[in-house]
N, C-alpha and C. Protein backbone atom coordinates (compact mmCIF):
# COMPACT_ATOMS: atom_id res chain seq x y z
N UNK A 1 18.54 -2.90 -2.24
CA UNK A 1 17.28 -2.48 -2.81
C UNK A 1 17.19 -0.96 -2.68
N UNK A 2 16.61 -0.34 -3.78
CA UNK A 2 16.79 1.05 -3.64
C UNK A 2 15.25 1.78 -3.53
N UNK A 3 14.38 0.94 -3.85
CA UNK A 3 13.19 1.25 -3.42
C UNK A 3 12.08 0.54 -3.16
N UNK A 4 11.69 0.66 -1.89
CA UNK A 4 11.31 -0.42 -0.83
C UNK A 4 9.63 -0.38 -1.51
N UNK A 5 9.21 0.51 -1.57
CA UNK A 5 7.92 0.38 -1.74
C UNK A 5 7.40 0.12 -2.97
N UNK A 6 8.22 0.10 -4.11
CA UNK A 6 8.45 -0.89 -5.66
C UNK A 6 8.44 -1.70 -5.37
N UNK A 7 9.39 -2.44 -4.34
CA UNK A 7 8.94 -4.05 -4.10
C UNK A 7 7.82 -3.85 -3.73
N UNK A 8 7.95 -3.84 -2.85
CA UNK A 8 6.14 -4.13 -2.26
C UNK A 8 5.36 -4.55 -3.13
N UNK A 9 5.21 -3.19 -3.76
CA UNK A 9 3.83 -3.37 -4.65
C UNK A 9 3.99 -4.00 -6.31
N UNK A 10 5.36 -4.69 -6.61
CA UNK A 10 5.51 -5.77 -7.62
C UNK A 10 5.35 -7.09 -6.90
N UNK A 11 5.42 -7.09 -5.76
CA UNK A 11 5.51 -8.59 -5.53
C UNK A 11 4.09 -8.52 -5.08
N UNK A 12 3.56 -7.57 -4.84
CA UNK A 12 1.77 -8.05 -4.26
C UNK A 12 1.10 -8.33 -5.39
N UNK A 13 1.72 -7.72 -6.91
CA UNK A 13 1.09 -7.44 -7.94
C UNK A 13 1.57 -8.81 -8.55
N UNK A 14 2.48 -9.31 -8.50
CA UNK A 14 2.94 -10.41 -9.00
C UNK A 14 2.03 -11.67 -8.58
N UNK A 15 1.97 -11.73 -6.93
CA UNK A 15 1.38 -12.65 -6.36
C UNK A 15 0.00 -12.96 -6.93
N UNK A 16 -0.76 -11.80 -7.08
CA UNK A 16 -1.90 -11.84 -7.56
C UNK A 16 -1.83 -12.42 -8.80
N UNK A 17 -0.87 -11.99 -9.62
CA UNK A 17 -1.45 -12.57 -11.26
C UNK A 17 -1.16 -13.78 -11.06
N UNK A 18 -0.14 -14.20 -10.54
CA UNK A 18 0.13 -15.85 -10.13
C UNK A 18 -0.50 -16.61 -9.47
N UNK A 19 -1.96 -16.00 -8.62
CA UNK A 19 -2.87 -16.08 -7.82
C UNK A 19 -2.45 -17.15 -6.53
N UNK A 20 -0.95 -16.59 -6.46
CA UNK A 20 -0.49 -17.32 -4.64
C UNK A 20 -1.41 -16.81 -3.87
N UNK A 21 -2.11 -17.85 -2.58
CA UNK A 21 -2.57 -17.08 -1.36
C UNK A 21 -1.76 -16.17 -0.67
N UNK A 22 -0.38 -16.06 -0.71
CA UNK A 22 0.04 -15.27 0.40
C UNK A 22 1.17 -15.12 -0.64
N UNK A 23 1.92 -13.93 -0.25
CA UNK A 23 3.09 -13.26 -0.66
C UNK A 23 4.46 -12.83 0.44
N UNK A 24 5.17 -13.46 0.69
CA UNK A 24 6.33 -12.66 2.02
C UNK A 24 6.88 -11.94 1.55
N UNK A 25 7.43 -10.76 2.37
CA UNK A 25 8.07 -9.17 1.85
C UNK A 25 9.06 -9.11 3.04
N UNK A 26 10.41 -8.77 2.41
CA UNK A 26 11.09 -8.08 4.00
C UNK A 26 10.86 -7.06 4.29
N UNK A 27 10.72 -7.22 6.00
CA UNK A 27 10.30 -6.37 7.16
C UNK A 27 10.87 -4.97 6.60
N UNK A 28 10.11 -3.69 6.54
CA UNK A 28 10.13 -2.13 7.23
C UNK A 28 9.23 -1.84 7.74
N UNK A 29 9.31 -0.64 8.50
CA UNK A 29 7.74 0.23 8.89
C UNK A 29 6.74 1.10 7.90
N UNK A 30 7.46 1.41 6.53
CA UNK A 30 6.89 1.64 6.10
C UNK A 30 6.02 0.81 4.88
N UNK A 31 6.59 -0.09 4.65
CA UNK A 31 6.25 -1.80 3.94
C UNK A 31 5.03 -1.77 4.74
N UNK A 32 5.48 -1.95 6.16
CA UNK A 32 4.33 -2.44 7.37
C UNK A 32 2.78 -1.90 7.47
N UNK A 33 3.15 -0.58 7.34
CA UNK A 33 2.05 0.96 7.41
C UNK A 33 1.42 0.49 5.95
N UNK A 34 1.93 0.48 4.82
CA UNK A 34 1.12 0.47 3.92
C UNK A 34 -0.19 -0.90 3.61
N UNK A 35 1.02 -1.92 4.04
CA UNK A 35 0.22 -3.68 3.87
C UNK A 35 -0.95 -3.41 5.12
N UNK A 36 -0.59 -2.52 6.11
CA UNK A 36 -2.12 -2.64 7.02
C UNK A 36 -2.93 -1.88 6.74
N UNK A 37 -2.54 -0.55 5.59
CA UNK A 37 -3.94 0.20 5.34
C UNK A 37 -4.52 -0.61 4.48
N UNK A 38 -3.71 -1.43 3.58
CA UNK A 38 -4.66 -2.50 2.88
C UNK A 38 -5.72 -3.39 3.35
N UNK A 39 -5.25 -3.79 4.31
CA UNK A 39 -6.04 -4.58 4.82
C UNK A 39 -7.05 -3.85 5.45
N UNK A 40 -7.13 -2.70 5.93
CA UNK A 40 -7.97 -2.10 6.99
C UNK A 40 -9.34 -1.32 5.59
N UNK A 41 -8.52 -1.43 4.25
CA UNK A 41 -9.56 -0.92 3.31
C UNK A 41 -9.92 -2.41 2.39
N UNK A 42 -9.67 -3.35 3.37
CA UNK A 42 -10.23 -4.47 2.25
C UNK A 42 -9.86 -4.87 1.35
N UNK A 43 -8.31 -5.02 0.82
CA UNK A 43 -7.57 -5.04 -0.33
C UNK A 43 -6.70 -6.37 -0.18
N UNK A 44 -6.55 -6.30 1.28
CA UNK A 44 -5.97 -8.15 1.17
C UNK A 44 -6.45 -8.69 2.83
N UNK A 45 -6.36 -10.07 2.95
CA UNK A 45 -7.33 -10.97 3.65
C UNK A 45 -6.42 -10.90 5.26
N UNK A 46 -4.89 -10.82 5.49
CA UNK A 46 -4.45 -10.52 6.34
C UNK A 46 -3.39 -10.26 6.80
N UNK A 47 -2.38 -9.55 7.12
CA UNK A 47 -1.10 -8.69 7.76
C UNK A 47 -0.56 -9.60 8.68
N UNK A 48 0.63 -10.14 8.98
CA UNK A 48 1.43 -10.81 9.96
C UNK A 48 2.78 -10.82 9.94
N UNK A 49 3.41 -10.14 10.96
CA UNK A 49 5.07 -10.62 10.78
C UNK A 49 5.55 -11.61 11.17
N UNK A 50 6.63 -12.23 10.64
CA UNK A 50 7.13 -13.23 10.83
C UNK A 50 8.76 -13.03 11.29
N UNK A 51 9.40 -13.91 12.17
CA UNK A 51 10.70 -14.18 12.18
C UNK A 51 11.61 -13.21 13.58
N UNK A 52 12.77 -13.43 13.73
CA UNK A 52 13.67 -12.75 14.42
C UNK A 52 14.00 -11.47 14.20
N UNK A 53 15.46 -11.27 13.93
CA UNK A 53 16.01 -10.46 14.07
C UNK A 53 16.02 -9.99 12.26
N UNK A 54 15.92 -10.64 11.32
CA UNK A 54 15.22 -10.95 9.41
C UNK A 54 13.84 -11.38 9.60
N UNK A 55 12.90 -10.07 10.18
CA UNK A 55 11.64 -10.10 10.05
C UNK A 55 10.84 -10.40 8.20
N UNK A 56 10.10 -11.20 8.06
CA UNK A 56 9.09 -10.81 7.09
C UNK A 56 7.86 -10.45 7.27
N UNK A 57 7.36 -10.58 6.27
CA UNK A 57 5.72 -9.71 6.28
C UNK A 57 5.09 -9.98 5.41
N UNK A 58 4.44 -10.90 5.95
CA UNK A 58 3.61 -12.07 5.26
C UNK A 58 1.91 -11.51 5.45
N UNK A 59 1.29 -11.18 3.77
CA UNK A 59 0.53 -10.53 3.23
C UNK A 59 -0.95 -11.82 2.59
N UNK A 60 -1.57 -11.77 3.43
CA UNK A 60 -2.81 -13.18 2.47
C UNK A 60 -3.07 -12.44 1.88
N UNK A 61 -3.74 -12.58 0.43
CA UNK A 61 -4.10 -12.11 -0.49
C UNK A 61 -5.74 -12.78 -0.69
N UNK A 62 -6.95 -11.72 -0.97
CA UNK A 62 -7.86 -11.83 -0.95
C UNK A 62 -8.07 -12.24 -2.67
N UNK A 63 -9.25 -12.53 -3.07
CA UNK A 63 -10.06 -12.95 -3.93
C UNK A 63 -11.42 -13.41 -4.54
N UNK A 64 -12.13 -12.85 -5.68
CA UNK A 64 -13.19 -12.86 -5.74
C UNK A 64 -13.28 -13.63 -6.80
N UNK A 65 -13.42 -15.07 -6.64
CA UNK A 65 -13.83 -16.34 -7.63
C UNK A 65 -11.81 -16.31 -7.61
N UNK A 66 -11.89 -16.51 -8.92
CA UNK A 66 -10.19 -16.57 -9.35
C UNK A 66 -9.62 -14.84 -9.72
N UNK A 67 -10.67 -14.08 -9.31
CA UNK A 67 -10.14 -12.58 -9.47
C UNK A 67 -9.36 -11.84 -8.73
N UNK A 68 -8.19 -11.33 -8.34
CA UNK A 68 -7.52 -10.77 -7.45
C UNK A 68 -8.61 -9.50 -6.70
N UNK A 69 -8.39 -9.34 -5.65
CA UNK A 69 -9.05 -7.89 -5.13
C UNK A 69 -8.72 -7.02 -5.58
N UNK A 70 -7.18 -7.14 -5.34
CA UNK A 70 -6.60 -5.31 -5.99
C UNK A 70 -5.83 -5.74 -7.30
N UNK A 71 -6.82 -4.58 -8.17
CA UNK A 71 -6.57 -5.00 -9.85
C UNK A 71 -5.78 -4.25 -10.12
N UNK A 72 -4.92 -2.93 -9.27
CA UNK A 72 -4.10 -2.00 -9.68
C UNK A 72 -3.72 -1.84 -8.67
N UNK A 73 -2.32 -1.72 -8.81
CA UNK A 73 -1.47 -0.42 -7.93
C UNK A 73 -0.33 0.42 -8.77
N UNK A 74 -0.17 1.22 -8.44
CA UNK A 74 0.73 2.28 -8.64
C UNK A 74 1.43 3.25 -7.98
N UNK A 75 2.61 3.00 -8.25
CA UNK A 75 3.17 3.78 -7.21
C UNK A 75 3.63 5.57 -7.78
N UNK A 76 3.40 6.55 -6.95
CA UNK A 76 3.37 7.82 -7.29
C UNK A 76 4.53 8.53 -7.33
N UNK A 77 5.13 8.18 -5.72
CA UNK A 77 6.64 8.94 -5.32
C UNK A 77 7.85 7.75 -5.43
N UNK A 78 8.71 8.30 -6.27
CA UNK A 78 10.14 7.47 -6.24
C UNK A 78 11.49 8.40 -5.47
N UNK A 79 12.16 7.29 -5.03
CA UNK A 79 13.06 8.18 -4.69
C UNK A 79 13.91 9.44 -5.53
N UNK A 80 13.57 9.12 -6.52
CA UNK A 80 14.54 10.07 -7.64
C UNK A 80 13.24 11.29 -8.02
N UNK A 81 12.07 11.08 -7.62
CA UNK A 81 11.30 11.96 -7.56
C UNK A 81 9.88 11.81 -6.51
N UNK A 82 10.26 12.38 -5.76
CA UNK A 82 9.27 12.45 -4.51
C UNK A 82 7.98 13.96 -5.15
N UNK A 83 6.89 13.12 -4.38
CA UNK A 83 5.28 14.61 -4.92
C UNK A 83 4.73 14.35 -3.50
N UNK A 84 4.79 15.40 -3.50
CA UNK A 84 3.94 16.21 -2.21
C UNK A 84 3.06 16.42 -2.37
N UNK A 85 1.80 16.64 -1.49
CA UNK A 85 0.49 17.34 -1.89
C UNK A 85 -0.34 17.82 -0.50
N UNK A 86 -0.90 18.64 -0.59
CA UNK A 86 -1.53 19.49 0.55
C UNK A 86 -2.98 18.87 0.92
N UNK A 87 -3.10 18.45 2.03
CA UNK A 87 -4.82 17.94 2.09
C UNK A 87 -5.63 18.52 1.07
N UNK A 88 -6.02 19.55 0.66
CA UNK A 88 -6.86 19.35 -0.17
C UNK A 88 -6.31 18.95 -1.66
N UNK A 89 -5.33 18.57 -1.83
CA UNK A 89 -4.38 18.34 -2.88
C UNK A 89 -4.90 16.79 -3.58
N UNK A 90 -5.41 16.16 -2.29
CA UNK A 90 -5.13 14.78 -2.36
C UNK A 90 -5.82 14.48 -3.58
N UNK A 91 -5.72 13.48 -4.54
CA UNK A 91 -6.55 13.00 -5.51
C UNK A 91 -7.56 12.06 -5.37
N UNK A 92 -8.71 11.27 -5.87
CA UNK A 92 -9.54 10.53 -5.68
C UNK A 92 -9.31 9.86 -6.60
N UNK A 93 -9.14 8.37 -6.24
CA UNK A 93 -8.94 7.36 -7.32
C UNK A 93 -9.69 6.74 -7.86
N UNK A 94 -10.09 6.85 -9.12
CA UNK A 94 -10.95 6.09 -10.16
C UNK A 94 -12.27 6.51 -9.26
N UNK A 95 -12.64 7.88 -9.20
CA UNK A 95 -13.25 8.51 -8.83
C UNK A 95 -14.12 7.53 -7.03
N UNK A 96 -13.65 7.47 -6.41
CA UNK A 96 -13.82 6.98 -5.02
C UNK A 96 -13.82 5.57 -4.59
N UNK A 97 -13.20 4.89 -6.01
CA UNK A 97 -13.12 3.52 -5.77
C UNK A 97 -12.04 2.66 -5.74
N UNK A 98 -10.88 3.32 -5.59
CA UNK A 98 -9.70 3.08 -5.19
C UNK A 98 -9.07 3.89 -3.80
N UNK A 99 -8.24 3.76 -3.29
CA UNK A 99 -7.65 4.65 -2.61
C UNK A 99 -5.99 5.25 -2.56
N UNK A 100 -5.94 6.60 -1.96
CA UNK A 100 -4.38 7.24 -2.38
C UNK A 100 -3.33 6.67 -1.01
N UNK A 101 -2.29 6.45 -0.57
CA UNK A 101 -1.85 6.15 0.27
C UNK A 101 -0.88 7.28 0.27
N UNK A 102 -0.87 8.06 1.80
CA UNK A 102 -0.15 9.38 2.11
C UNK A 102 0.68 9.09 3.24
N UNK A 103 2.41 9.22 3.19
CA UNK A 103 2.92 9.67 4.17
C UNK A 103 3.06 11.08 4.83
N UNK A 104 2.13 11.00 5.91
CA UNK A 104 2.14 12.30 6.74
C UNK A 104 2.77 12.44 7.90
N UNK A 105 2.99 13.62 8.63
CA UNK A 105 3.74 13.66 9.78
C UNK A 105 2.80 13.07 10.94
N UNK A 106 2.04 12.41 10.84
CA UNK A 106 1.21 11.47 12.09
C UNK A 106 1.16 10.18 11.55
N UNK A 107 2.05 9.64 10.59
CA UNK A 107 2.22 8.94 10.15
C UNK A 107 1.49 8.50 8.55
N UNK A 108 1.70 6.90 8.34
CA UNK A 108 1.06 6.91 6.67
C UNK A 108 -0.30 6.25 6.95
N UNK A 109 -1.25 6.59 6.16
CA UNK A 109 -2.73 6.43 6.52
C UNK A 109 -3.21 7.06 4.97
N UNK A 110 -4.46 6.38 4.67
CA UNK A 110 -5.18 6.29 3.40
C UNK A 110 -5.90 8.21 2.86
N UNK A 111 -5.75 8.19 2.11
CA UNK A 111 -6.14 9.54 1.85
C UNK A 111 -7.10 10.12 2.19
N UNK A 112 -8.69 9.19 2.19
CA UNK A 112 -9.49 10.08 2.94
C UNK A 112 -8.89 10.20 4.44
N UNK A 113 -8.70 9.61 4.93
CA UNK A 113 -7.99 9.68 6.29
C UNK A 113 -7.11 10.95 6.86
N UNK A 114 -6.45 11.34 5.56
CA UNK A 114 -5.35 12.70 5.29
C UNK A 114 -5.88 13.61 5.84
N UNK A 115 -6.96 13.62 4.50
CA UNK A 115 -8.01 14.58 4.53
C UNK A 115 -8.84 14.62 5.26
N UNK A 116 -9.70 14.30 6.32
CA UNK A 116 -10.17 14.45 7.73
C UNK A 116 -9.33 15.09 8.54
N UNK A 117 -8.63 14.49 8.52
CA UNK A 117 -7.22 15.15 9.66
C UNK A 117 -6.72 16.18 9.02
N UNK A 118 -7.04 16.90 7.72
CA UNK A 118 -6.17 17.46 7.45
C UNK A 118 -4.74 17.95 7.64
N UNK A 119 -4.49 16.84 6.64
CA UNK A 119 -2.75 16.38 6.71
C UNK A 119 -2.43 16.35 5.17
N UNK A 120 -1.66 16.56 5.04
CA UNK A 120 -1.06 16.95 3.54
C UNK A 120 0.87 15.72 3.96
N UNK A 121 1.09 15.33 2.99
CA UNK A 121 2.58 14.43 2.65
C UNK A 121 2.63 14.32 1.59
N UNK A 122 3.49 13.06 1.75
CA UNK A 122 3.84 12.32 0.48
C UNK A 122 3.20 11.74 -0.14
N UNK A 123 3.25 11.34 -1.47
CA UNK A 123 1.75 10.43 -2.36
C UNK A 123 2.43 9.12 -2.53
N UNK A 124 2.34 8.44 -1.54
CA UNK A 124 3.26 6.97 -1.98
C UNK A 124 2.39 6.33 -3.24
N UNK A 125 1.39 5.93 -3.15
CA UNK A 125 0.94 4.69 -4.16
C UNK A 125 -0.73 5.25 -4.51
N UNK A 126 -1.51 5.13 -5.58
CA UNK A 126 -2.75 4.46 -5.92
C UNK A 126 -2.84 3.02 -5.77
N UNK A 127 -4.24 2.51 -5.03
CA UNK A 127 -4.40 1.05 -4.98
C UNK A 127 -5.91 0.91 -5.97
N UNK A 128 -6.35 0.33 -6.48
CA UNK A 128 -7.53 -0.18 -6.80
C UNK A 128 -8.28 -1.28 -7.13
């Protein structure tokens, strides 16, 4: 796999249109970091790893009637082109109703989050 956080966010996106309760992902830390800012902004129902030494990362997926929670994601930085941006750089999604997901050097945490701390990284994904 050449880019970890494309999966991610096709198979969360998949799960949803297929409206599975839960979705499994293989284990990283940064897979890990992102599926818990979700959850910590209300975007899916709950975070758990699973397994040995071939961890997964098993994602419940929330819902409103038969509507998925998160109606978008997008991912920003690819490996063949990585974007940087400076705390005040950060963007606001669908004007404050989505959120940006930033790898920073205190780790990856949601954009307003960046921006408090003023921390400037990487722009992994829009969620909304």
């Amino acid at each position: 796999m050449h880019d970890p956080v494309s999966d991610l966010l096709t198979r969360i996106r998949n799960a949803g249109m297929a409206r599975h309760p839960k979705v499994s992902i293989p284990h990283s830390k940064l897979k890990e970091s992102v599926a818990r800012i979700l959850k910590s902004e209300g975007y899916v129902a709950d975070v758990t790893t699973e397994g040995g030494s071939l961890r997964n990362i098993v994602i419940s997926l929330k819902y409103n009637g038969h509507v998925p929670v998160i109606v978008g994601l997008r991912q920003i930085s690819s490996p063949g082109l990585r974007r940087y941006v400076r705390s005040t750089e950060i963007p606001r999604v669908l004007g404050g109703m989505g959120i940006a997901i930033v790898s920073t050097s205190k780790g990856v945490m949601s954009g307003t989050e960046a921006k408090k701390s003023n921390l400037g990284g990487e722009l992994v994904c829009y969620v909304w």
